[in-house]
N, C-alpha and C. Protein backbone atom coordinates (compact mmCIF):
# COMPACT_ATOMS: atom_id res chain seq x y z
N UNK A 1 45.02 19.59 1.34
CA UNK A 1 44.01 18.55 1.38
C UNK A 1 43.05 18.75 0.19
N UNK A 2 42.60 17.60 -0.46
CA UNK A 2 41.90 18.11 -1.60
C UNK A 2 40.25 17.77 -1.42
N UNK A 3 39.17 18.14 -1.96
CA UNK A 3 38.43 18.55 -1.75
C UNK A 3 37.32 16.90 -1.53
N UNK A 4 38.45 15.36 -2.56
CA UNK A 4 37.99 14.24 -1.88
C UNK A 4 38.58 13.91 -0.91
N UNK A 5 39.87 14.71 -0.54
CA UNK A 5 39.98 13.66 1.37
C UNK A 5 38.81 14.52 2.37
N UNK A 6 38.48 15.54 1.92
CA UNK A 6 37.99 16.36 3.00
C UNK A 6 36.24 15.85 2.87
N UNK A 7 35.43 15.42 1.88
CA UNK A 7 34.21 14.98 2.39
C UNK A 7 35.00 13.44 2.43
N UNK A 8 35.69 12.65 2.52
CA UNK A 8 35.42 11.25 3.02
C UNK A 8 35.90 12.15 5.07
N UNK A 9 36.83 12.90 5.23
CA UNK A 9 37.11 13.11 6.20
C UNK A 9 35.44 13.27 7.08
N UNK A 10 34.59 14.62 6.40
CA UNK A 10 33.48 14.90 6.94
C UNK A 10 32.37 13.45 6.57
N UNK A 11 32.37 12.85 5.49
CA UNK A 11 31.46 11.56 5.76
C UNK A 11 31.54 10.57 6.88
N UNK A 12 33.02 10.50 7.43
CA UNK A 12 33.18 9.67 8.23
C UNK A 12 32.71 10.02 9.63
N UNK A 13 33.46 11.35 9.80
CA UNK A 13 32.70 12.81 11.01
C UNK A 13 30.97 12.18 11.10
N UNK A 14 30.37 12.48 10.05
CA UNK A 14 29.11 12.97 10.16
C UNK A 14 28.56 11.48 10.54
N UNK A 15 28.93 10.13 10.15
CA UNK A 15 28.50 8.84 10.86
C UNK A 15 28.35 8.11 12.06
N UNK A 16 29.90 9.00 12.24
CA UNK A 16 30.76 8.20 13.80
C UNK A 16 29.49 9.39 14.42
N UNK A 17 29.22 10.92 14.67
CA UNK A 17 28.86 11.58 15.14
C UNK A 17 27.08 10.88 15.37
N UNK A 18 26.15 10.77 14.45
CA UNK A 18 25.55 10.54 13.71
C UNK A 18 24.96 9.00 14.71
N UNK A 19 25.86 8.13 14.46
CA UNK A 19 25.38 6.76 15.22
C UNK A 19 26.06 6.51 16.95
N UNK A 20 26.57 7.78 17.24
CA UNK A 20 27.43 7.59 18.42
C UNK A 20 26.61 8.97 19.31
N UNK A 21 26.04 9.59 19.12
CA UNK A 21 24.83 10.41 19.43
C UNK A 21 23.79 9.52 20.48
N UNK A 22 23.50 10.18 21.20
CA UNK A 22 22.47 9.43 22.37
C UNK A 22 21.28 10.11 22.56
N UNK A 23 19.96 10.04 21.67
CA UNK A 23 19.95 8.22 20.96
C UNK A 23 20.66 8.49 19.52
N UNK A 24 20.72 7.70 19.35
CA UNK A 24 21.57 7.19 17.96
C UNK A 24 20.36 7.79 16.91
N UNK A 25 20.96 8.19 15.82
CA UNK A 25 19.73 8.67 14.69
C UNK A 25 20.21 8.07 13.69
N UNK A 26 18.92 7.53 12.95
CA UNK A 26 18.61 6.77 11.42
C UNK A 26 19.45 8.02 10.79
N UNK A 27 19.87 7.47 9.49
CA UNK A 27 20.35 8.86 8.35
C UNK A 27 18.50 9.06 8.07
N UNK A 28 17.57 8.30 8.58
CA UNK A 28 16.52 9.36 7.65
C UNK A 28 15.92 10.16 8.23
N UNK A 29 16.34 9.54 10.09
CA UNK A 29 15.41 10.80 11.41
C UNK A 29 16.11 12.57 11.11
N UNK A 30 17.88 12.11 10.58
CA UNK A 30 18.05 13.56 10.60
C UNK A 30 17.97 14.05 9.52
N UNK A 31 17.63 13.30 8.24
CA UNK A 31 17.28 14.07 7.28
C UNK A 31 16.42 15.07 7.37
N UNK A 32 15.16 14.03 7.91
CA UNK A 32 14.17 14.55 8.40
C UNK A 32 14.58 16.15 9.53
N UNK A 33 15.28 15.97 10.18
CA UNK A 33 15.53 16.94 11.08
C UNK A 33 15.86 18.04 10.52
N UNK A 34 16.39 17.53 9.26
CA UNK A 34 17.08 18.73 8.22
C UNK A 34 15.80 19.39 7.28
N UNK A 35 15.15 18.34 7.27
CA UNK A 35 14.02 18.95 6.62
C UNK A 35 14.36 18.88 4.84
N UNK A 36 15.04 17.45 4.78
CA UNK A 36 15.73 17.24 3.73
C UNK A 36 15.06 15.91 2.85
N UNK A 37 15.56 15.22 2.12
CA UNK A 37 14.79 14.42 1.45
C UNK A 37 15.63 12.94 2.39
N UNK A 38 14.56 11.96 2.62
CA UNK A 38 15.19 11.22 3.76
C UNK A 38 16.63 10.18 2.88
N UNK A 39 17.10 10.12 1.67
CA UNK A 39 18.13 9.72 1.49
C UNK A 39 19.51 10.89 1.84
N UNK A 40 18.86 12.14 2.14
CA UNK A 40 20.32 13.24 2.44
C UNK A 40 21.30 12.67 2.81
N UNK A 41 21.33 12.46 4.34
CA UNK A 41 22.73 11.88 4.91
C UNK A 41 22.95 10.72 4.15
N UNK A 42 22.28 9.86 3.48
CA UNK A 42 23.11 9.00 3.14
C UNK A 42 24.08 8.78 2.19
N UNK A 43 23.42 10.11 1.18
CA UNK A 43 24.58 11.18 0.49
C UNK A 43 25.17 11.29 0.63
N UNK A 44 25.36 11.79 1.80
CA UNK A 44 26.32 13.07 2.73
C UNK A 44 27.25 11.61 2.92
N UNK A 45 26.77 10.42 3.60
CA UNK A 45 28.06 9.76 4.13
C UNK A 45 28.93 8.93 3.19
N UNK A 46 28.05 8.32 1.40
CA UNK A 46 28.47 7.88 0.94
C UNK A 46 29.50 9.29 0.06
N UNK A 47 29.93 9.73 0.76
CA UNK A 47 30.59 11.40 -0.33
C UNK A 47 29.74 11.95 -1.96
N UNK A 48 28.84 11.19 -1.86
CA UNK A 48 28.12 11.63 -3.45
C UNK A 48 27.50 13.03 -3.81
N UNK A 49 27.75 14.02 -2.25
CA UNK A 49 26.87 15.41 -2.21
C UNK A 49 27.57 16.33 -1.04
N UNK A 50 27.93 17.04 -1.26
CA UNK A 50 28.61 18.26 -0.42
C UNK A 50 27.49 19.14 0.29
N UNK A 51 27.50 20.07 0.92
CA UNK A 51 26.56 20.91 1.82
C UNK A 51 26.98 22.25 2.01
N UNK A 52 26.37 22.90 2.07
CA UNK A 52 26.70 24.61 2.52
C UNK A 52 26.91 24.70 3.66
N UNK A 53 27.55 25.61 3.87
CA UNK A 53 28.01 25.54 5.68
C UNK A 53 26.83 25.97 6.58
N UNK A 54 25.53 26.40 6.43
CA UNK A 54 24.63 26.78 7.25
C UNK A 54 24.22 25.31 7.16
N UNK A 55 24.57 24.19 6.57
CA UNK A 55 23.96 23.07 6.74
C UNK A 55 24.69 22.33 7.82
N UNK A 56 26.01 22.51 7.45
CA UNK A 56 27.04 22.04 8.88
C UNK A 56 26.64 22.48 9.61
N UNK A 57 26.22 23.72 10.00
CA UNK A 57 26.07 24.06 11.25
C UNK A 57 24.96 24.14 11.94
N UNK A 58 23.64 23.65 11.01
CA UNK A 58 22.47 23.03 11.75
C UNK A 58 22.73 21.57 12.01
N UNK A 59 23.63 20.85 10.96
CA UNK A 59 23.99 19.47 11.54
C UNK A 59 24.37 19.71 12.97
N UNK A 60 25.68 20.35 12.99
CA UNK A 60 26.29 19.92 14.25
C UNK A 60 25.33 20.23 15.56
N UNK A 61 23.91 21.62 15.32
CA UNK A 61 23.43 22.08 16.38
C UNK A 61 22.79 20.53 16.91
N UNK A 62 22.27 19.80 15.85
CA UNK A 62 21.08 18.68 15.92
C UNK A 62 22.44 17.71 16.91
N UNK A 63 23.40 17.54 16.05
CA UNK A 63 24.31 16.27 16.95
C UNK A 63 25.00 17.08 18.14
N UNK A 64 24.76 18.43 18.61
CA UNK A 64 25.36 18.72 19.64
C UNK A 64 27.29 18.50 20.10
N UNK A 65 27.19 19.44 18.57
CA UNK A 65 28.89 18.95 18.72
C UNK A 65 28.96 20.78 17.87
N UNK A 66 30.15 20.64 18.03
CA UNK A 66 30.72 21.83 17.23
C UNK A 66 30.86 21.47 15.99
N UNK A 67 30.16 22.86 14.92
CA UNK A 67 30.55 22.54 13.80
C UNK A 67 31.82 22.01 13.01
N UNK A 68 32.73 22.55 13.63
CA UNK A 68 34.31 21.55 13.58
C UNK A 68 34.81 20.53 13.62
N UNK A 69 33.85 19.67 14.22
CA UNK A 69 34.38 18.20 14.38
C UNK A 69 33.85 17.84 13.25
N UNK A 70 32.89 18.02 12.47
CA UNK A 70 32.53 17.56 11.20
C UNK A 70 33.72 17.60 10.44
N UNK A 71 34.91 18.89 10.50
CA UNK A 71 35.92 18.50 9.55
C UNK A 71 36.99 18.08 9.34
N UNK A 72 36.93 17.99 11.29
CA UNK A 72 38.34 17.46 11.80
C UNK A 72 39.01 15.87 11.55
N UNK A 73 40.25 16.61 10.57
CA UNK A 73 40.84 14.91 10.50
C UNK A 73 40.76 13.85 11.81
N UNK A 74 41.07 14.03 12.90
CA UNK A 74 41.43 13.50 14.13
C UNK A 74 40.01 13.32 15.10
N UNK A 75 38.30 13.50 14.23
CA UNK A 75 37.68 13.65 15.29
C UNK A 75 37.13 12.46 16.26
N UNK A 76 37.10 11.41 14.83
CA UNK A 76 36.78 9.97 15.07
C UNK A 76 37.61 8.77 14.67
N UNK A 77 37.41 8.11 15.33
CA UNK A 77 38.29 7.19 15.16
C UNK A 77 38.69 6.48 13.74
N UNK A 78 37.96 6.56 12.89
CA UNK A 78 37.65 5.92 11.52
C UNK A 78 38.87 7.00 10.71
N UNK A 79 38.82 7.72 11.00
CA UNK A 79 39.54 9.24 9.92
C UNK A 79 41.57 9.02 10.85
N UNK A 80 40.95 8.94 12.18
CA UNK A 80 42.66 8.90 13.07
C UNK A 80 43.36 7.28 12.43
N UNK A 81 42.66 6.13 12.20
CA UNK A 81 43.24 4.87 11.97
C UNK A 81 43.60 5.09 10.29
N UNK A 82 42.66 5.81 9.64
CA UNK A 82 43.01 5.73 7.91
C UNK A 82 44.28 6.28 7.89
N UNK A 83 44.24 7.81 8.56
CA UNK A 83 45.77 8.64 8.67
C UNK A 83 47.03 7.87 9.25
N UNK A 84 47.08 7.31 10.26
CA UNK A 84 47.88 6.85 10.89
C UNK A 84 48.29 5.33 9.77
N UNK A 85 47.08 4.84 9.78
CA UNK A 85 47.68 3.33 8.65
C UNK A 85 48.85 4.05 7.37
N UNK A 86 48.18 5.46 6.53
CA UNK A 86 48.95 5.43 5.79
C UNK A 86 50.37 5.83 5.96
N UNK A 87 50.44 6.64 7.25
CA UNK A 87 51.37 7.21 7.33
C UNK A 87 52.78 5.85 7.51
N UNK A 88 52.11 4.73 8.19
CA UNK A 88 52.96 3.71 8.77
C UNK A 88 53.36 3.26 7.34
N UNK A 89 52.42 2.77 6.75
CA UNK A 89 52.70 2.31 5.58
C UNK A 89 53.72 2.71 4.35
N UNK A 90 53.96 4.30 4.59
CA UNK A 90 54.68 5.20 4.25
C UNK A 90 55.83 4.88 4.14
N UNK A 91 56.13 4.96 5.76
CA UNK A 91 57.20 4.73 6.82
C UNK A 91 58.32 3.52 6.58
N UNK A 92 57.17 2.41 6.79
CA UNK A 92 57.16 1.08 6.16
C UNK A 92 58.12 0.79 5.16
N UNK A 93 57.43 1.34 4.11
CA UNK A 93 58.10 1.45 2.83
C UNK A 93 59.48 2.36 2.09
N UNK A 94 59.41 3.10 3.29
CA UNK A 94 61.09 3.81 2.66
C UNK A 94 62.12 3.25 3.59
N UNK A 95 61.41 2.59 4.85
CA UNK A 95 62.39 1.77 5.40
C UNK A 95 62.98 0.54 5.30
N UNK A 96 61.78 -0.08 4.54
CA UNK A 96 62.42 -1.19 3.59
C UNK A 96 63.14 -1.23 2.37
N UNK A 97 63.03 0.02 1.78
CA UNK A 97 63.61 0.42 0.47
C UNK A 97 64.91 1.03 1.03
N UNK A 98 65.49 1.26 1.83
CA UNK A 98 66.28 1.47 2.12
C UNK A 98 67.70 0.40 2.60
N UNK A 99 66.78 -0.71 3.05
CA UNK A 99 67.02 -2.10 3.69
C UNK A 99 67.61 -2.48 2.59
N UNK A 100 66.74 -2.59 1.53
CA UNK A 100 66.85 -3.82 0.66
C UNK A 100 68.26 -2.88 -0.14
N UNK A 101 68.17 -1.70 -0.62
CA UNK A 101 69.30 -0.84 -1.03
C UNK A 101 70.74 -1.57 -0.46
N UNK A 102 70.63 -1.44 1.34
CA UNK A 102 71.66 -1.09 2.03
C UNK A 102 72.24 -3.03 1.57
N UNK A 103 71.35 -3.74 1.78
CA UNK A 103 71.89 -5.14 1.89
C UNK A 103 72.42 -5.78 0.16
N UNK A 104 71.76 -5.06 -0.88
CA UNK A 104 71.75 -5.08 -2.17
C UNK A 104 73.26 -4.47 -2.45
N UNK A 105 73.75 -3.84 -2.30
CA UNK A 105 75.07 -2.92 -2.04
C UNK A 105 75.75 -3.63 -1.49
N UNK A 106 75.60 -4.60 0.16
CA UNK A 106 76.49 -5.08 0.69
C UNK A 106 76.58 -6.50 -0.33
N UNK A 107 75.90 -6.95 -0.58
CA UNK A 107 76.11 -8.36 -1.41
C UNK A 107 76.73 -8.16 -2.81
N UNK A 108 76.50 -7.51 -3.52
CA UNK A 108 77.02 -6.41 -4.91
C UNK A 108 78.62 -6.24 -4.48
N UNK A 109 79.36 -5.59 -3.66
CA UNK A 109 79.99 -5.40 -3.18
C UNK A 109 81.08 -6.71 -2.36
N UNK A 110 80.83 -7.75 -2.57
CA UNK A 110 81.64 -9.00 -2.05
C UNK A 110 81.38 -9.85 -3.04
N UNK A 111 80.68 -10.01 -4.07
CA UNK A 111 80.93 -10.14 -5.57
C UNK A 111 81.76 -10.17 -6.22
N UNK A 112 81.66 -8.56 -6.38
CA UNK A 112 83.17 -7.81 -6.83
C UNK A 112 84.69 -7.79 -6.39
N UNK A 113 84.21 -7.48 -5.11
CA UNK A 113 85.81 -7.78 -4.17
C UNK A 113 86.65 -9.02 -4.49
């Protein structure tokens, strides 16, 4: 994984977490919480700024989650639909390339005959 799937992975973490929190927090209440300059998280979610891990892990104390779900591909739904779209799309595509091969061959093939 390279070091841009992994903050869009944690930007997405830190939003879904972030606005799905009860009560819900502004990016500037937890800046503030961070004791940070009140555009931080919005840093943090647009990927424009990375964090030290004692920062993850006062994040996660504030959102009451484990520091882990911040990096987990699978934690929110936003990060499980990107993975899964591409993978289909993947899928998709060597199975149609395969299609069009197999039927390209059969028509090629009664041409010739």
């Amino acid at each position: 994984m390279t070091e841009s799937e992994l903050r869009k992975i944690f930007a997405n973490n830190l939003k879904y977490y972030r606005t799905s929190h009860n009560p819900k927090f502004t990016q500037e209440q937890l800046s503030e919480l961070l004791d940070k300059n009140k555009n931080y998280i919005g840093l943090l979610e647009k990927e424009k700024t990375s964090l030290p891990l004692d920062m993850i892990a006062k994040l996660a104390e504030i959102l009451e989650i484990s520091p882990s779900k911040l990096l987990e591909t699978n934690s929110c739904p936003v990060n499980s639909i990107n993975f899964n779209k591409e993978d289909f799309i993947d899928t998709l595509c060597k199975n149609l390339s395969e299609k069009i091969k197999k039927d390209f061959t059969s028509e090629l093939n009664k041409i010739i005959s």
